[in-house]
PDB file of N, CA and C in Angstrom:
ATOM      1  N   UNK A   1       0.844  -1.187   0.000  1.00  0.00           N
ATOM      2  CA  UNK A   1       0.000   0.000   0.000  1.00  0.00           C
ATOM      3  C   UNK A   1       0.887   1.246   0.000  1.00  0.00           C
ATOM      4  N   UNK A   2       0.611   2.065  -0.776  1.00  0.00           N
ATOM      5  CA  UNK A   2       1.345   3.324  -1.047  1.00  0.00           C
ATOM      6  C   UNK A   2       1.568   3.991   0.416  1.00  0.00           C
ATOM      7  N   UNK A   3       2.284   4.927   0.398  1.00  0.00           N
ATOM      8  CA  UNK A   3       1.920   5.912   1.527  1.00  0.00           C
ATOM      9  C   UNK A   3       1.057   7.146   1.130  1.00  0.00           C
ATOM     10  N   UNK A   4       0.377   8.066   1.739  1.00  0.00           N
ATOM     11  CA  UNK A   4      -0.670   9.225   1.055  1.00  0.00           C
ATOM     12  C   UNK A   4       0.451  10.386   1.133  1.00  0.00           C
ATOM     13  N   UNK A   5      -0.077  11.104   0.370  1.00  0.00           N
ATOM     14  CA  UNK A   5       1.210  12.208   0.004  1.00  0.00           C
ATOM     15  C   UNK A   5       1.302  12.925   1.260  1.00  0.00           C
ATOM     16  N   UNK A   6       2.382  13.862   1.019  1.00  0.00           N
ATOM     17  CA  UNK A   6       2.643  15.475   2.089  1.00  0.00           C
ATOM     18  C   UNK A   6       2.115  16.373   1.365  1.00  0.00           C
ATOM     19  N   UNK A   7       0.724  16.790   2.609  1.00  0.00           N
ATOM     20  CA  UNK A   7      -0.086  18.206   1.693  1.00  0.00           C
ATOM     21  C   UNK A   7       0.963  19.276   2.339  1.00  0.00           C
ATOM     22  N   UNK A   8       0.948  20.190   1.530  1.00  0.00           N
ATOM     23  CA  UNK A   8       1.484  21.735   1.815  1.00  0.00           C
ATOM     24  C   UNK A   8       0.020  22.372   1.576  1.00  0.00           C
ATOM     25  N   UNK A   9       0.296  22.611   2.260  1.00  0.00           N
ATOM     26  CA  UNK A   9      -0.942  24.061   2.959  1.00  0.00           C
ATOM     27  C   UNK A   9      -0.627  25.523   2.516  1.00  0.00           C
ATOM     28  N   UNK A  10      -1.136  25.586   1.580  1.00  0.00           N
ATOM     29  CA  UNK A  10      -0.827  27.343   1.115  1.00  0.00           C
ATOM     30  C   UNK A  10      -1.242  28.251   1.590  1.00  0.00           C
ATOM     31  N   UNK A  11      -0.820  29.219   2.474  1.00  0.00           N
ATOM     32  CA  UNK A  11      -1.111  30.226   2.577  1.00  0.00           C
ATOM     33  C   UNK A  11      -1.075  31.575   2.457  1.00  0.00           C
ATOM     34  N   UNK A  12      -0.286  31.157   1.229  1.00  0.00           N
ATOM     35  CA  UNK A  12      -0.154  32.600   0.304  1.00  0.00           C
ATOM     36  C   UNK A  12       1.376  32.883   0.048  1.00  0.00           C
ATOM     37  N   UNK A  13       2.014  32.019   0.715  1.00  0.00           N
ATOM     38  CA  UNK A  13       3.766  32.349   0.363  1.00  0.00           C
ATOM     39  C   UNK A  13       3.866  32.166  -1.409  1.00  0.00           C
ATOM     40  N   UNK A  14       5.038  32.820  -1.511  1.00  0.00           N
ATOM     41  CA  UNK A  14       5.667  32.668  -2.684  1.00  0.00           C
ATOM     42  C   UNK A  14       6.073  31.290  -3.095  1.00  0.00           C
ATOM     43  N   UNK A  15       6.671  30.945  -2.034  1.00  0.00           N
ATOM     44  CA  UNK A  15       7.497  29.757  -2.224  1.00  0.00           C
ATOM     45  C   UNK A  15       6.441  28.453  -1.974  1.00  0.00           C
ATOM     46  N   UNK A  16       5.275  28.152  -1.594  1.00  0.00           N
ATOM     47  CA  UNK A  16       4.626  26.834  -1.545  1.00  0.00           C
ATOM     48  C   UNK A  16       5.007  25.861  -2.549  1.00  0.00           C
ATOM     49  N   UNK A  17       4.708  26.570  -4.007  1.00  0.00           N
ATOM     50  CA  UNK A  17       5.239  25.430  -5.031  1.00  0.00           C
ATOM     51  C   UNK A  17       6.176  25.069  -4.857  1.00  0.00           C
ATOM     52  N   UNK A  18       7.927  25.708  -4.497  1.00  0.00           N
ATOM     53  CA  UNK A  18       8.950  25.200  -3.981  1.00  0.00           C
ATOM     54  C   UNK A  18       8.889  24.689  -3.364  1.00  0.00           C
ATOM     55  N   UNK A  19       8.171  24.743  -2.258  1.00  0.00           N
ATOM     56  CA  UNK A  19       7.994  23.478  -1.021  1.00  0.00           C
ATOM     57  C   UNK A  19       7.331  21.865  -1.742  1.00  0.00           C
ATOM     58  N   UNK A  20       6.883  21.789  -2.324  1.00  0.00           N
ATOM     59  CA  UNK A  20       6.335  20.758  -2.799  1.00  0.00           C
ATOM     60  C   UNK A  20       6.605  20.547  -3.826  1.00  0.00           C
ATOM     61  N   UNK A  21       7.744  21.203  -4.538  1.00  0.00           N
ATOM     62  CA  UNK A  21       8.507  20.903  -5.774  1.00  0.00           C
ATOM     63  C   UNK A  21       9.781  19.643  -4.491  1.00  0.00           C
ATOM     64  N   UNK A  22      10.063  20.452  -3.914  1.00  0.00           N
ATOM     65  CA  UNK A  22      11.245  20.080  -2.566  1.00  0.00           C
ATOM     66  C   UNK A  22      10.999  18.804  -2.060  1.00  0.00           C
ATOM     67  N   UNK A  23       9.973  18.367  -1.781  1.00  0.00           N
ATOM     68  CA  UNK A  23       9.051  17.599  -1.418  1.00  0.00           C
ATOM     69  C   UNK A  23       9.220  15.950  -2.355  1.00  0.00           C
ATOM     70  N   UNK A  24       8.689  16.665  -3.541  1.00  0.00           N
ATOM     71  CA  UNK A  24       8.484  15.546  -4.297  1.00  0.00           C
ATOM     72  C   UNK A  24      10.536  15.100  -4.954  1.00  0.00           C
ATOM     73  N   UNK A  25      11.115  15.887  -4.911  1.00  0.00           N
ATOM     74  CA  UNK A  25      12.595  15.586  -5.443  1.00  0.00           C
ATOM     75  C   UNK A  25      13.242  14.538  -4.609  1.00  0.00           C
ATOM     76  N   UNK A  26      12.787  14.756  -2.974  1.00  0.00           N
ATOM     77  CA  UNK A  26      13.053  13.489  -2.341  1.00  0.00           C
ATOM     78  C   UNK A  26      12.360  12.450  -2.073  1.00  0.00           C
ATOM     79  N   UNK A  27      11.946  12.175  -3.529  1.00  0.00           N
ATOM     80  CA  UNK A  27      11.015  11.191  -4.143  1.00  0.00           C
ATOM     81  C   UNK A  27       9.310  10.736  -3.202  1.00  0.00           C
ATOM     82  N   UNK A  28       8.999  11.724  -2.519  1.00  0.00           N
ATOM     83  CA  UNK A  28       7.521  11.659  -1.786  1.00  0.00           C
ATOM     84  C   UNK A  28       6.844  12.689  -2.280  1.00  0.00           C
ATOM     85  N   UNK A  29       5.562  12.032  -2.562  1.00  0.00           N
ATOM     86  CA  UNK A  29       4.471  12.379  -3.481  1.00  0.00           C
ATOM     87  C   UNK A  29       3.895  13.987  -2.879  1.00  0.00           C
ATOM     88  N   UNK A  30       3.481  14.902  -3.093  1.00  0.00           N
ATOM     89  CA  UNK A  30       2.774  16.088  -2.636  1.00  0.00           C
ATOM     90  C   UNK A  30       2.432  16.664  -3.473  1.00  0.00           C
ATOM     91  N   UNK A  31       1.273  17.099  -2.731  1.00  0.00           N
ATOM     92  CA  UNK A  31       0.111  17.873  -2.996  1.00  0.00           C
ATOM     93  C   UNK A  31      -0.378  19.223  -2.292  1.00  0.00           C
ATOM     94  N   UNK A  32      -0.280  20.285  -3.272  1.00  0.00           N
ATOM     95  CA  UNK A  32      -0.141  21.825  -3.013  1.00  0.00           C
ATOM     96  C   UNK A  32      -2.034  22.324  -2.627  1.00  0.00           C
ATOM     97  N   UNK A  33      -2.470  22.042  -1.477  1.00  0.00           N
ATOM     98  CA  UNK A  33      -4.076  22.664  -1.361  1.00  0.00           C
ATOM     99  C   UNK A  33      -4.068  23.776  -0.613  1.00  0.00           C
ATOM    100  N   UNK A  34      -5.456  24.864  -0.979  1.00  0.00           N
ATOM    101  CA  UNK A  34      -5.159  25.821  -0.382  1.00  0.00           C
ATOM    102  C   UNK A  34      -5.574  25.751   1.105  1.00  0.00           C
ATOM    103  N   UNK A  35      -5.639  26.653   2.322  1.00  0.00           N
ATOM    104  CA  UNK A  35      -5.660  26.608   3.420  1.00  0.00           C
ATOM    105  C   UNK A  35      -7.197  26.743   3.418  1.00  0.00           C
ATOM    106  N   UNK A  36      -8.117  26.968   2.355  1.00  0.00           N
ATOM    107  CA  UNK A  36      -9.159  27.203   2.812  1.00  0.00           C
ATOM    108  C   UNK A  36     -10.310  25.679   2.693  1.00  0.00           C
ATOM    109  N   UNK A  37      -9.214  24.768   2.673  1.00  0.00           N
ATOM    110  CA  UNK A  37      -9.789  23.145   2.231  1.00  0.00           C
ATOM    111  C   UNK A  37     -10.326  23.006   3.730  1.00  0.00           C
ATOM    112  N   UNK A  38     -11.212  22.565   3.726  1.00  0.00           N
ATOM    113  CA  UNK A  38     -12.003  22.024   5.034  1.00  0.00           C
ATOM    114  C   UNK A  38     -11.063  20.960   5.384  1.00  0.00           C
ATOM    115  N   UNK A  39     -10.346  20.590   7.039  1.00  0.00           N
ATOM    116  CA  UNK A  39      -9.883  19.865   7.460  1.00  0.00           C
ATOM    117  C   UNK A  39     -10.121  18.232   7.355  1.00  0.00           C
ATOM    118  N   UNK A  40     -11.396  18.374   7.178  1.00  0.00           N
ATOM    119  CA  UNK A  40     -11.660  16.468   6.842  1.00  0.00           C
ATOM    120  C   UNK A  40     -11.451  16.586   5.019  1.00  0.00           C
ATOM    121  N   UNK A  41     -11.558  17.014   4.495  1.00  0.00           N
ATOM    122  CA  UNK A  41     -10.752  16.854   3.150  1.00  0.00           C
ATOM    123  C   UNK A  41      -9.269  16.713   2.805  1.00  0.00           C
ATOM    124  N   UNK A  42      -8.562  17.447   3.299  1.00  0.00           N
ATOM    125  CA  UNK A  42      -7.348  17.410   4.069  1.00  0.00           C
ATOM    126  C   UNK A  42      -7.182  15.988   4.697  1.00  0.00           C
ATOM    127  N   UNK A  43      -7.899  15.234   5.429  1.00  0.00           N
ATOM    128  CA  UNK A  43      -7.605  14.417   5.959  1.00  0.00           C
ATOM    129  C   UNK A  43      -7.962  13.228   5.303  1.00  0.00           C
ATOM    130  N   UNK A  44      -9.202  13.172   4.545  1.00  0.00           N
ATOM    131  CA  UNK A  44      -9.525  12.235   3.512  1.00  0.00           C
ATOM    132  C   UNK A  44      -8.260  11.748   2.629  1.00  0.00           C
ATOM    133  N   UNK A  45      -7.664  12.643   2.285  1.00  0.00           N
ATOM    134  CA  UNK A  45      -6.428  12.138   0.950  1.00  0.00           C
ATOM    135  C   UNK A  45      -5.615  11.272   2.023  1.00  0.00           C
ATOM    136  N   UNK A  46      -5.292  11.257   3.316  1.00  0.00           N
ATOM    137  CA  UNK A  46      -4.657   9.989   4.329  1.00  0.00           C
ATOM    138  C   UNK A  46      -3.365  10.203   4.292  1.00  0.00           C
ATOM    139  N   UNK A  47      -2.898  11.996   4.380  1.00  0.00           N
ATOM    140  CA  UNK A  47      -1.791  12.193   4.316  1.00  0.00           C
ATOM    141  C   UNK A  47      -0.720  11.557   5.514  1.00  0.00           C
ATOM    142  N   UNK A  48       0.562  11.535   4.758  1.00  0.00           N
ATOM    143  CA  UNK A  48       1.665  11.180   5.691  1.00  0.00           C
ATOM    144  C   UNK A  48       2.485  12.202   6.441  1.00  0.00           C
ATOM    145  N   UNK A  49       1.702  13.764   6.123  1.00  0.00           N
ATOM    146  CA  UNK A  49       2.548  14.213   6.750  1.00  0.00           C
ATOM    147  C   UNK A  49       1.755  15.758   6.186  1.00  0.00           C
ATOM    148  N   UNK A  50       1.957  17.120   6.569  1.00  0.00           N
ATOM    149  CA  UNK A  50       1.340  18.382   6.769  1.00  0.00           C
ATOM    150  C   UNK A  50       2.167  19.391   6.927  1.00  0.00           C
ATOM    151  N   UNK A  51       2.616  19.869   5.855  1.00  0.00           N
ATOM    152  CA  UNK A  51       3.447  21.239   5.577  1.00  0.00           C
ATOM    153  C   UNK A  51       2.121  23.067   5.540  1.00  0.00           C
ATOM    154  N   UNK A  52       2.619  23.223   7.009  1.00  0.00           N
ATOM    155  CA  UNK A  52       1.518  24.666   6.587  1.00  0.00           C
ATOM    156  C   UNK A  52       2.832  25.740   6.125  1.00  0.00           C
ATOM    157  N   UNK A  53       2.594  26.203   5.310  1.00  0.00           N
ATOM    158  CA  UNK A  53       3.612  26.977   4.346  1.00  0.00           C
ATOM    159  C   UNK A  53       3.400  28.660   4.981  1.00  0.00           C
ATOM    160  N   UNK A  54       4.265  29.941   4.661  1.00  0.00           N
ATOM    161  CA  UNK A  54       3.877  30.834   5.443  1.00  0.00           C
ATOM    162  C   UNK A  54       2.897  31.557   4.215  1.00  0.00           C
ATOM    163  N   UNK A  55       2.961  32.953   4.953  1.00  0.00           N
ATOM    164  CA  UNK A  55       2.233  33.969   4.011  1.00  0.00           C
ATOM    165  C   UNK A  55       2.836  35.173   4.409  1.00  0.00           C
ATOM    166  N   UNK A  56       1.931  36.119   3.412  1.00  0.00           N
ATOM    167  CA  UNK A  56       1.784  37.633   4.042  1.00  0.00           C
ATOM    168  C   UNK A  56       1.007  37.978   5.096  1.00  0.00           C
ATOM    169  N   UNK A  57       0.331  37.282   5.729  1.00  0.00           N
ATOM    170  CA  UNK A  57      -0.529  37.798   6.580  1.00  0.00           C
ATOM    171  C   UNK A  57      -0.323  37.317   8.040  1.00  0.00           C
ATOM    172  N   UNK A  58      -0.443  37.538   9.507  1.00  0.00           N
ATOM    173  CA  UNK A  58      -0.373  37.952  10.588  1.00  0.00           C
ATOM    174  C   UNK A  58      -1.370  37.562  10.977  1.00  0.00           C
ATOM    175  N   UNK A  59      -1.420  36.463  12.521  1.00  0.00           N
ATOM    176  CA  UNK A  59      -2.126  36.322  13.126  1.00  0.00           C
ATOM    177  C   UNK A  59      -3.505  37.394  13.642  1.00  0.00           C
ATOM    178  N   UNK A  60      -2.659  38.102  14.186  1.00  0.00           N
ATOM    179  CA  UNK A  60      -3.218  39.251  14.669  1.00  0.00           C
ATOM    180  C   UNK A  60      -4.118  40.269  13.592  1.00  0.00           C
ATOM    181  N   UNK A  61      -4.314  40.357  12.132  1.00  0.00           N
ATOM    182  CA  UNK A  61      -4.901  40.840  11.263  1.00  0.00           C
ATOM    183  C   UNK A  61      -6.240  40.217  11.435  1.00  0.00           C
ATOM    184  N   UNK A  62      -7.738  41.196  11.828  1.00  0.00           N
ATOM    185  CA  UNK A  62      -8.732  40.510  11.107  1.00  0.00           C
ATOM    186  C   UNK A  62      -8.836  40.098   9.875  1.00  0.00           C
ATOM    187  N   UNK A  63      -9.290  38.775   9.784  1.00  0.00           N
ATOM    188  CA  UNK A  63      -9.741  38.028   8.956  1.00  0.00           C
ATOM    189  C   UNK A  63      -8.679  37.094   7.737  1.00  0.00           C
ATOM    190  N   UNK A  64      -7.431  37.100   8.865  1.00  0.00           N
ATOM    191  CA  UNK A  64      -6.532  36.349   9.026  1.00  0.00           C
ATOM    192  C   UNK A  64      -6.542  34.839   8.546  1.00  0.00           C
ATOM    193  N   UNK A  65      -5.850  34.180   7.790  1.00  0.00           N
ATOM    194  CA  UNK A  65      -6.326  32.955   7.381  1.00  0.00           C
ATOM    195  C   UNK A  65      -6.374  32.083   8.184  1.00  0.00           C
ATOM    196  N   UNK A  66      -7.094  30.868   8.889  1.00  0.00           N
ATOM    197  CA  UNK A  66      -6.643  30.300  10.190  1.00  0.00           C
ATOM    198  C   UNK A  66      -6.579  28.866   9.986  1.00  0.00           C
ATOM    199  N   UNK A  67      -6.429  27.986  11.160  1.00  0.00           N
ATOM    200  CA  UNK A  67      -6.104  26.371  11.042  1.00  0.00           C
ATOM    201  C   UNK A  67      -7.015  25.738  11.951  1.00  0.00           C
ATOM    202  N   UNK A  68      -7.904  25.003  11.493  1.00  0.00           N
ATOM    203  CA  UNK A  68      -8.985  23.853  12.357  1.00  0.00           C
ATOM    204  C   UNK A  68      -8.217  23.526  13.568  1.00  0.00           C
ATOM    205  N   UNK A  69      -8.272  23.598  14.700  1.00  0.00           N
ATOM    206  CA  UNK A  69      -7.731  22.712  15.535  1.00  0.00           C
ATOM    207  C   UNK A  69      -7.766  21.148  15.553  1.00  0.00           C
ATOM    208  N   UNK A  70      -8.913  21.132  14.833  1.00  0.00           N
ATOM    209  CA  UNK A  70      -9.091  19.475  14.319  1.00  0.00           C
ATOM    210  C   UNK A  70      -8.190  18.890  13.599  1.00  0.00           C
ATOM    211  N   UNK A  71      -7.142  19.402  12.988  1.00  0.00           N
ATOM    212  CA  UNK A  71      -5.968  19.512  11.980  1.00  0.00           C
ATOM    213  C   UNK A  71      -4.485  18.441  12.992  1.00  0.00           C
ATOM    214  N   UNK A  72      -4.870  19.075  14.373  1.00  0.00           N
ATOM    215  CA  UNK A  72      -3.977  19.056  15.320  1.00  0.00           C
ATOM    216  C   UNK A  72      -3.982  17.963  16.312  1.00  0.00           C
ATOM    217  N   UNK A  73      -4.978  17.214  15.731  1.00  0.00           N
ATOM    218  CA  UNK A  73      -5.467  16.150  16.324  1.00  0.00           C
ATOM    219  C   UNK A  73      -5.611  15.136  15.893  1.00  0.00           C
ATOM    220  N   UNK A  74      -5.381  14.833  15.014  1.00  0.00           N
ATOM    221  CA  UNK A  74      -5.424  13.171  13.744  1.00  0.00           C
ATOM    222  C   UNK A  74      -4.665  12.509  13.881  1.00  0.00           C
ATOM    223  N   UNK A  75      -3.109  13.196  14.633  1.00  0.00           N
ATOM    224  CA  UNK A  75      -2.043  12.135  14.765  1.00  0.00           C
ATOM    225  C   UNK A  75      -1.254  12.312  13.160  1.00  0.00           C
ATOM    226  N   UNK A  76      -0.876  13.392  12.860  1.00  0.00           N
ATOM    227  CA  UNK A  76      -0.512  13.546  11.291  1.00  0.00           C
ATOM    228  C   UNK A  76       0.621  14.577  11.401  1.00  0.00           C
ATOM    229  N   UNK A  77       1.819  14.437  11.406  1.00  0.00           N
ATOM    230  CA  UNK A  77       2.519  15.501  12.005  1.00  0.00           C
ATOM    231  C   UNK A  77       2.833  16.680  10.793  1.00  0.00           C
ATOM    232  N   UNK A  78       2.684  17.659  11.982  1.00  0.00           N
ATOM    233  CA  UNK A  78       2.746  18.970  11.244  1.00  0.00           C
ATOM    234  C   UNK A  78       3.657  19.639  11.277  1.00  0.00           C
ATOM    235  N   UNK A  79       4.246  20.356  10.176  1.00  0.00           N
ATOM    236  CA  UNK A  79       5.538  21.525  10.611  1.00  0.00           C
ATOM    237  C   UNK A  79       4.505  22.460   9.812  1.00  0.00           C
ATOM    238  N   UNK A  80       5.231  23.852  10.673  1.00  0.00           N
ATOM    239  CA  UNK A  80       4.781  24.687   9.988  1.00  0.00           C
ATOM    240  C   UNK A  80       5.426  25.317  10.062  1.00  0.00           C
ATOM    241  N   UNK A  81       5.971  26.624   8.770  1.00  0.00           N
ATOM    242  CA  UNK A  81       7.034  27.872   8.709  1.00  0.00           C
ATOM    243  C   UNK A  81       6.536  29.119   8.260  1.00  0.00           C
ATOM    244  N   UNK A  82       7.097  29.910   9.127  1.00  0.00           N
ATOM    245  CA  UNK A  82       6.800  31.454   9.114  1.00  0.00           C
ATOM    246  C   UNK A  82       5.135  31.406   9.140  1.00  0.00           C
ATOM    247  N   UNK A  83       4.401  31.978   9.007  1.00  0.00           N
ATOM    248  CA  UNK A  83       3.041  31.685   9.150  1.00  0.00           C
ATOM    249  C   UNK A  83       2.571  30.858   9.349  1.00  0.00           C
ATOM    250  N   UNK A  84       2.733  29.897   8.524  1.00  0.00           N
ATOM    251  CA  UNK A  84       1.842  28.241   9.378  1.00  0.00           C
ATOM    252  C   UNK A  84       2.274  28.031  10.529  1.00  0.00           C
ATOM    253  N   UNK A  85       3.530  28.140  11.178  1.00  0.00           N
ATOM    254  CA  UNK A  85       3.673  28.523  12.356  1.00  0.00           C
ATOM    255  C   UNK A  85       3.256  28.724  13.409  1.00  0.00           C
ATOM    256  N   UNK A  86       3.102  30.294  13.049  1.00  0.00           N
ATOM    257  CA  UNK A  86       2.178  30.796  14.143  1.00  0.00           C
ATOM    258  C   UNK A  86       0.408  30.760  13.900  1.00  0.00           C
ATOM    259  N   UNK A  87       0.130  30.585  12.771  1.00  0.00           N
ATOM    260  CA  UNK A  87      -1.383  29.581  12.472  1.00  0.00           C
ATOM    261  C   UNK A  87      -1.434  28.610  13.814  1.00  0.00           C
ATOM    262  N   UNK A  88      -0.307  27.636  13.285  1.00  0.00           N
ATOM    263  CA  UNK A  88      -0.641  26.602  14.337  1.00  0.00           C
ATOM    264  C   UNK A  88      -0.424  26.588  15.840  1.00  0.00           C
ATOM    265  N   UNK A  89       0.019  27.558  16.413  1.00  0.00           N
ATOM    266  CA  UNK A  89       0.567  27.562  17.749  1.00  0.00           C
ATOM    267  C   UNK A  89      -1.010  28.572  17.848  1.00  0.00           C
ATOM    268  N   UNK A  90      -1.146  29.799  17.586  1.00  0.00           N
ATOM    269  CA  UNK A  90      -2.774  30.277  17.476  1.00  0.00           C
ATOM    270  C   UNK A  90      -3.501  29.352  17.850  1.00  0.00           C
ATOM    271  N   UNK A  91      -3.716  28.238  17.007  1.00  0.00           N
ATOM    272  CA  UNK A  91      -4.655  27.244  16.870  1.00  0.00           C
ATOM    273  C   UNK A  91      -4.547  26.223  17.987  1.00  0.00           C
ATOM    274  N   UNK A  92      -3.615  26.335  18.837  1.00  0.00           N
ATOM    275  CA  UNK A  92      -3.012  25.602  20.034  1.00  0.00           C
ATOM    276  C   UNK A  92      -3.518  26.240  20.890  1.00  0.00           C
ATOM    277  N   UNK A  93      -4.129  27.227  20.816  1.00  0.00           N
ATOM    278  CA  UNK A  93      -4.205  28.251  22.127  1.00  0.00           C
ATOM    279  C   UNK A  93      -2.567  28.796  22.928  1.00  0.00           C
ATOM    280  N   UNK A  94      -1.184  28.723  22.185  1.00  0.00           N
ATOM    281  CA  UNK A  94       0.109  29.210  22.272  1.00  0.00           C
ATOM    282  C   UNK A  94      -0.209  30.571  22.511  1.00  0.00           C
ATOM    283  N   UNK A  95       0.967  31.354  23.086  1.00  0.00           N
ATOM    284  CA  UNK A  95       0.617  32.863  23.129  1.00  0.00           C
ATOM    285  C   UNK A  95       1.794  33.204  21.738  1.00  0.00           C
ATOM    286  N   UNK A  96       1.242  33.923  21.075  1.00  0.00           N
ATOM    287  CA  UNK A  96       1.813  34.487  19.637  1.00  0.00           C
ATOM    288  C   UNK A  96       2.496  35.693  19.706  1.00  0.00           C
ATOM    289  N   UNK A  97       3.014  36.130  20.295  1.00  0.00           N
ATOM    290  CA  UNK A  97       3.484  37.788  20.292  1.00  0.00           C
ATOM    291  C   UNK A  97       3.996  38.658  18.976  1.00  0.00           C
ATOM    292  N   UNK A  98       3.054  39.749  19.241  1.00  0.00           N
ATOM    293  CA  UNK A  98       3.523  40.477  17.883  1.00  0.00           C
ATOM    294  C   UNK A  98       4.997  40.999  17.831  1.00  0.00           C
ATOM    295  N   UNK A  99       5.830  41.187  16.653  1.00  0.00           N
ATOM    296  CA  UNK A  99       7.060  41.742  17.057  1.00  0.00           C
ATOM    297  C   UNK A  99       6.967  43.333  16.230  1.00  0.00           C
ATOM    298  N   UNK A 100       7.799  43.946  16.888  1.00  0.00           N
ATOM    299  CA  UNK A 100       8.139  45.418  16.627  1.00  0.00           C
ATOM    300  C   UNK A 100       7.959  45.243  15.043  1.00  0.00           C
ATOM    301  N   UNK A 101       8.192  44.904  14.317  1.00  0.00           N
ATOM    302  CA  UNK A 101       8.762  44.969  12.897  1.00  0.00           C
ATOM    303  C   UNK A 101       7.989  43.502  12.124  1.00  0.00           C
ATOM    304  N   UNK A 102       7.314  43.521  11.194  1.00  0.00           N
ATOM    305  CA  UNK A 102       7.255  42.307  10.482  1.00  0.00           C
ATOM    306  C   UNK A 102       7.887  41.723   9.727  1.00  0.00           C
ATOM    307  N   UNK A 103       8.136  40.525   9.310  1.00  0.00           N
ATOM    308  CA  UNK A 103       8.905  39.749   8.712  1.00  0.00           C
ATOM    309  C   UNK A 103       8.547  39.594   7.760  1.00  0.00           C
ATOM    310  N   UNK A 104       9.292  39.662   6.175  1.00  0.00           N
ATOM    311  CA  UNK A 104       8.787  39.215   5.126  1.00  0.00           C
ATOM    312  C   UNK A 104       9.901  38.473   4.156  1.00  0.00           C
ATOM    313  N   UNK A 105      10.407  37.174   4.183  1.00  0.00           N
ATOM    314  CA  UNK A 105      11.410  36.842   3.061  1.00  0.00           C
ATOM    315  C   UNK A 105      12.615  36.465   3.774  1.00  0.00           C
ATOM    316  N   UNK A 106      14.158  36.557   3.545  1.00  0.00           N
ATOM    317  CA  UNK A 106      15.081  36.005   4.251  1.00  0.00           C
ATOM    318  C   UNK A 106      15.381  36.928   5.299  1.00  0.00           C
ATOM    319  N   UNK A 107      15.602  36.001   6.702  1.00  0.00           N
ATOM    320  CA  UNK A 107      16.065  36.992   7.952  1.00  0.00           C
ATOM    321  C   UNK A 107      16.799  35.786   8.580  1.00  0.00           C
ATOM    322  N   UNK A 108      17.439  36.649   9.034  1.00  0.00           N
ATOM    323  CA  UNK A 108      18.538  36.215  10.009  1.00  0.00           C
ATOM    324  C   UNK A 108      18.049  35.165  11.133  1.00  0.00           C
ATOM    325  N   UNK A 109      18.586  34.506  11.836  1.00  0.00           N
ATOM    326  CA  UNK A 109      18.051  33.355  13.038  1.00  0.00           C
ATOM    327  C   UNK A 109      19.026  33.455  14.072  1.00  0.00           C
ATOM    328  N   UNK A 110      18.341  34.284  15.172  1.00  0.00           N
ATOM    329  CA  UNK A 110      19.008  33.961  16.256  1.00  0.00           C
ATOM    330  C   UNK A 110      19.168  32.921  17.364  1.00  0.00           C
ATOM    331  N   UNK A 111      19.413  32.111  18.071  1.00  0.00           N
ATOM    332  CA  UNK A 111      19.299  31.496  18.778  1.00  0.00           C
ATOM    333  C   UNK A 111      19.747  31.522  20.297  1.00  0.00           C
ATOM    334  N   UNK A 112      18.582  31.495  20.897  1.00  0.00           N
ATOM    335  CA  UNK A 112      18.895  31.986  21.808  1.00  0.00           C
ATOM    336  C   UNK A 112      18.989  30.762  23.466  1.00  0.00           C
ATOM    337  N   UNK A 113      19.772  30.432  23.390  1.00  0.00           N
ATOM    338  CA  UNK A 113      20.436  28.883  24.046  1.00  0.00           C
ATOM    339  C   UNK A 113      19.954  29.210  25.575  1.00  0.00           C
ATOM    340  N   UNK A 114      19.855  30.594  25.938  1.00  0.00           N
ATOM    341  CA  UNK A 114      19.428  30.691  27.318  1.00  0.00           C
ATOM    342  C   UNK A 114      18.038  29.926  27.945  1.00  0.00           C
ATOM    343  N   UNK A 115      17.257  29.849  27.116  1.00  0.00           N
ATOM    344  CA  UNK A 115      15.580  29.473  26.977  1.00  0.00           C
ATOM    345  C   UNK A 115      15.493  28.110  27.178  1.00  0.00           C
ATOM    346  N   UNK A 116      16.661  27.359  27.079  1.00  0.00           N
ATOM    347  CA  UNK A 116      16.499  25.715  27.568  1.00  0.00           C
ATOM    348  C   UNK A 116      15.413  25.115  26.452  1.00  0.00           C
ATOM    349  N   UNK A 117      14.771  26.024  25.318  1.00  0.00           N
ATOM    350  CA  UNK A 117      13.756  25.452  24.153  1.00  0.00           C
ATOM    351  C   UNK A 117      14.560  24.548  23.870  1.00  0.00           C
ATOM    352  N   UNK A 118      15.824  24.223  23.105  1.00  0.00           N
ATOM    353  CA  UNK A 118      16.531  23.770  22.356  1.00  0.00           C
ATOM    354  C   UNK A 118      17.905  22.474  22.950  1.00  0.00           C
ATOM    355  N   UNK A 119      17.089  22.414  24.414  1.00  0.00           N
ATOM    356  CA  UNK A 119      18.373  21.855  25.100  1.00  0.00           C
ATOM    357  C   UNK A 119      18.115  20.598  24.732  1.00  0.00           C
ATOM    358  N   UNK A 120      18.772  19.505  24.379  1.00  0.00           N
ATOM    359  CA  UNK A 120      19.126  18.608  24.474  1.00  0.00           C
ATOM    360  C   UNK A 120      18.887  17.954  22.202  1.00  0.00           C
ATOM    361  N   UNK A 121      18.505  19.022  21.922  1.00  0.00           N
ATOM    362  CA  UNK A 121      19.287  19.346  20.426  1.00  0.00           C
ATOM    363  C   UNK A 121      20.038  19.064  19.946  1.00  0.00           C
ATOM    364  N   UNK A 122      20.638  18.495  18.997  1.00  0.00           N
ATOM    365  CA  UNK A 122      21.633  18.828  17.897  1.00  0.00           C
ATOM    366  C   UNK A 122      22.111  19.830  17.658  1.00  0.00           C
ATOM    367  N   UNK A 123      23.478  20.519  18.041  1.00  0.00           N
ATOM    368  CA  UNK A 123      23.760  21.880  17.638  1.00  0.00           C
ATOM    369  C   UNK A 123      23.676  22.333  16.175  1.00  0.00           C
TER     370      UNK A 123
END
């Protein structure tokens, strides 16, 4: 029996098709749907796995694109970057904090080792 593809979740980034161009080069099947697919459709295809991709848009914006919490619950693991991200931590009930400045495209990564997030990591 096959495995079901890796959906990427669009939410408006530039790069989604890259993600699922990326995807499929290390020979696993994906499929590019938009974020506004109802979660049991999403879940119907019997994916192996859940890329929420970022966007232009900000939690904090009304009418903000958002993520089922039902999404978070199937047992289907999810990454999510730059926006899907914080979609999904939102959707966690996570606290999201706005930052001074918004992010759009390549930025720098700090890491900040004090926070014990990252302890027992791979450097």
């Amino acid at each position: 029996m096959a495995a079901g593809p890796v959906l990427v979740v669009d939410f408006g980034a530039q790069y989604a098709q890259l993600i699922a161009r990326r995807v499929r080069e290390a020979n696993v099947y994906s499929e590019l749907v938009p974020h506004s697919m109802p979660v049991e459709e999403m879940l119907a295809k019997d994916p192996q796995a859940i890329i929420l991709s970022g966007g232009p848009a900000s939690v904090f914006e009304p009418g903000a694109p958002r993520i089922d919490k039902k999404l978070f619950e199937a047992g289907v693991p999810v990454l999510g970057i730059c926006y899907g991200f914080q979609a999904m931590a939102y959707a966690l009930g996570a606290d999201v904090d706005k930052a001074a400045l918004g992010e759009y495209g390549k930025t720098d990564t700090v890491i900040d080792k004090a926070t014990g997030l990252l302890e027992g990591s791979p450097a």
